[in-house]
Protein backbone atom coordinates (compact mmCIF):
# COMPACT_ATOMS: atom_id res chain seq x y z
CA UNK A 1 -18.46 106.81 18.49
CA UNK A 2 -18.27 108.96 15.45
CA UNK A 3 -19.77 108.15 12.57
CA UNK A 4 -16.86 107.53 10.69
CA UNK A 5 -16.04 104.98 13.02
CA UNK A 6 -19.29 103.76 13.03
CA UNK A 7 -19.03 103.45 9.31
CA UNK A 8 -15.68 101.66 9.11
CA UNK A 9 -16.50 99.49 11.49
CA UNK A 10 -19.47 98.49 8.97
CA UNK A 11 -17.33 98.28 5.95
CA UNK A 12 -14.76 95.99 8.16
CA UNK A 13 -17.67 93.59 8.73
CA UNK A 14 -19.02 93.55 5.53
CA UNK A 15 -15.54 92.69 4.66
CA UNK A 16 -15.44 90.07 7.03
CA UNK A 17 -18.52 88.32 6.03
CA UNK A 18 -17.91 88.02 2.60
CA UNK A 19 -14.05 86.70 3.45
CA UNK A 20 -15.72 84.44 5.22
CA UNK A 21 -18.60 83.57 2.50
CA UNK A 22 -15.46 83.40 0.43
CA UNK A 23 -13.07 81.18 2.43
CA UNK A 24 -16.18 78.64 2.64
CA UNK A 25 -16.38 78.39 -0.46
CA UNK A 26 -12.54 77.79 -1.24
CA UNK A 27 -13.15 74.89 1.29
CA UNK A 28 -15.55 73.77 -0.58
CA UNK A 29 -13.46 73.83 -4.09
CA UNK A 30 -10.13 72.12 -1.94
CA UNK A 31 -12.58 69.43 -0.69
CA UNK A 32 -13.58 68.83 -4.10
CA UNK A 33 -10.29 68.86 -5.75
CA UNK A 34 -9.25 66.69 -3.08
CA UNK A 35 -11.76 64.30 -4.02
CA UNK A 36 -10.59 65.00 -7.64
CA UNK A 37 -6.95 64.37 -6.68
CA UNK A 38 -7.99 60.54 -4.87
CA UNK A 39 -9.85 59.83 -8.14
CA UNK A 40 -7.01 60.48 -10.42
CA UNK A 41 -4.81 58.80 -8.09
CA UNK A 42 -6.67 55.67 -8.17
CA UNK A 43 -7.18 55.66 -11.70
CA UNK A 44 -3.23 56.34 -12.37
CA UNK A 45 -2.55 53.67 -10.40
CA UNK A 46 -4.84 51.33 -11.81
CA UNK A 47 -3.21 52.36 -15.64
CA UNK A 48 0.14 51.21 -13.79
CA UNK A 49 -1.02 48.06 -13.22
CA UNK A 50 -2.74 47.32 -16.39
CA UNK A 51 0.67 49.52 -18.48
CA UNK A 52 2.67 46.37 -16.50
CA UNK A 53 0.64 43.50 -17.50
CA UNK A 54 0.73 44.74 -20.98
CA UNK A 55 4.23 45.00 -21.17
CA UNK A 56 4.07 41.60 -19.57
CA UNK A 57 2.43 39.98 -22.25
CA UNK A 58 4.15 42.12 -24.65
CA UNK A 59 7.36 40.00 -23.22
CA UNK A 60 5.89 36.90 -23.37
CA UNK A 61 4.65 37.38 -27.01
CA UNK A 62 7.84 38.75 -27.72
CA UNK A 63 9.72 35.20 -26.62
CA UNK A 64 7.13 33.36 -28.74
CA UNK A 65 7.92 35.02 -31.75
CA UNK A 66 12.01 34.45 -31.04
CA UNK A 67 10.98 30.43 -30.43
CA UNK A 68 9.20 30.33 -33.68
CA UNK A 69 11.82 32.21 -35.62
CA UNK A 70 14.41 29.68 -33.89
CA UNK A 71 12.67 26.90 -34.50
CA UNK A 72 12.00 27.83 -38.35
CA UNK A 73 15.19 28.48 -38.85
CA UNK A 74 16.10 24.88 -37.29
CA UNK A 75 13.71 23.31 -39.92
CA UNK A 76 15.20 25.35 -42.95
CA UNK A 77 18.68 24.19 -41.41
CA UNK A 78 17.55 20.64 -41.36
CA UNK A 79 15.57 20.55 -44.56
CA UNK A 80 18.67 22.13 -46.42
CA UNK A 81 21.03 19.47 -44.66
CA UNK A 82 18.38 16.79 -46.34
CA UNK A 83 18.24 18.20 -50.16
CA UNK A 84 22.01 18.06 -49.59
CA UNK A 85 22.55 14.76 -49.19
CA UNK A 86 19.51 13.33 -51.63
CA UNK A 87 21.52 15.55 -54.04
CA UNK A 88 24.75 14.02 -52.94
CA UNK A 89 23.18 10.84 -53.04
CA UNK A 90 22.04 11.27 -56.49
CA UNK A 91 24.32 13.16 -58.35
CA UNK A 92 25.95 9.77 -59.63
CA UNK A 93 22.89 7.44 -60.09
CA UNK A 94 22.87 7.23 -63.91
CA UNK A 95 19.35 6.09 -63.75
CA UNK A 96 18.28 10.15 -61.87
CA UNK A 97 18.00 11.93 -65.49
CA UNK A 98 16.43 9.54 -67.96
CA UNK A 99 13.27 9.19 -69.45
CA UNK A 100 11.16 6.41 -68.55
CA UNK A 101 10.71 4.25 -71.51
CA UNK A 102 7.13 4.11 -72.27
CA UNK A 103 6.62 0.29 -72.61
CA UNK A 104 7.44 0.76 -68.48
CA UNK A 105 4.78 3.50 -68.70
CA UNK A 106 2.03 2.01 -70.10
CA UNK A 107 2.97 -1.32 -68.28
CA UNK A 108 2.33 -0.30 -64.85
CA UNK A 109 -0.80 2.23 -66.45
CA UNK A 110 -2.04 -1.20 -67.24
CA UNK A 111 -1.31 -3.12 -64.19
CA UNK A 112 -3.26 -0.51 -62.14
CA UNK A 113 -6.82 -0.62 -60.74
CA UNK A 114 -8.81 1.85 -61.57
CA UNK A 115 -10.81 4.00 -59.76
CA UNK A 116 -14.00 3.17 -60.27
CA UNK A 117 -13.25 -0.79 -58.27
């Protein structure tokens, strides 16, 4: 052999060992980033889960605040129904916008226990 042959034949094999010294270590990074890749995977899937029960409870918070806001505006209904008909029902007692006399007053002021029985 001639020793340019001899020579490229060297340079091929140098070549050769560090594409191999090279391709290990790619294997090396892909195992890694697989491992990388599983992690993320797991921890995606675990936000899922939790991103669902959130939206869950966001559901069932959201119903509670439509019962309440039903149910208060039942009770405003109701108590404006009532002051309705007390007004009705007073609007012609003659008795609803006069003073109490003060002999009345001091009458049942005197009639009273105090506090201090």
């Amino acid at each position: 052999m001639s020793r340019l042959m001899m020579g490229a034949v060297a340079v091929l094999t140098l070549l050769l060992g560090v594409a191999g010294f090279t391709l290990k270590g790619l294997y090396e990074d892909v195992g890694q980033l697989e491992q990388a890749n599983s992690q993320l995977e797991q921890s995606l899937s675990e936000q899922v889960d939790e991103n669902a029960e959130l939206v869950s409870e966001m559901s069932r918070r959201d119903q509670a605040v439509l019962a309440a806001k039903r149910a208060r505006e039942r009770a405003e209904s109701e108590a404006s129904a009532i002051k309705q008909e007390r007004d009705n029902a007073l609007k012609d007692n003659p008795w609803i916008h006069n003073d109490v006399p003060a002999a009345v007053l001091d009458s049942l002021q005197s009639g009273a226990r105090s506090d201090e029985d």
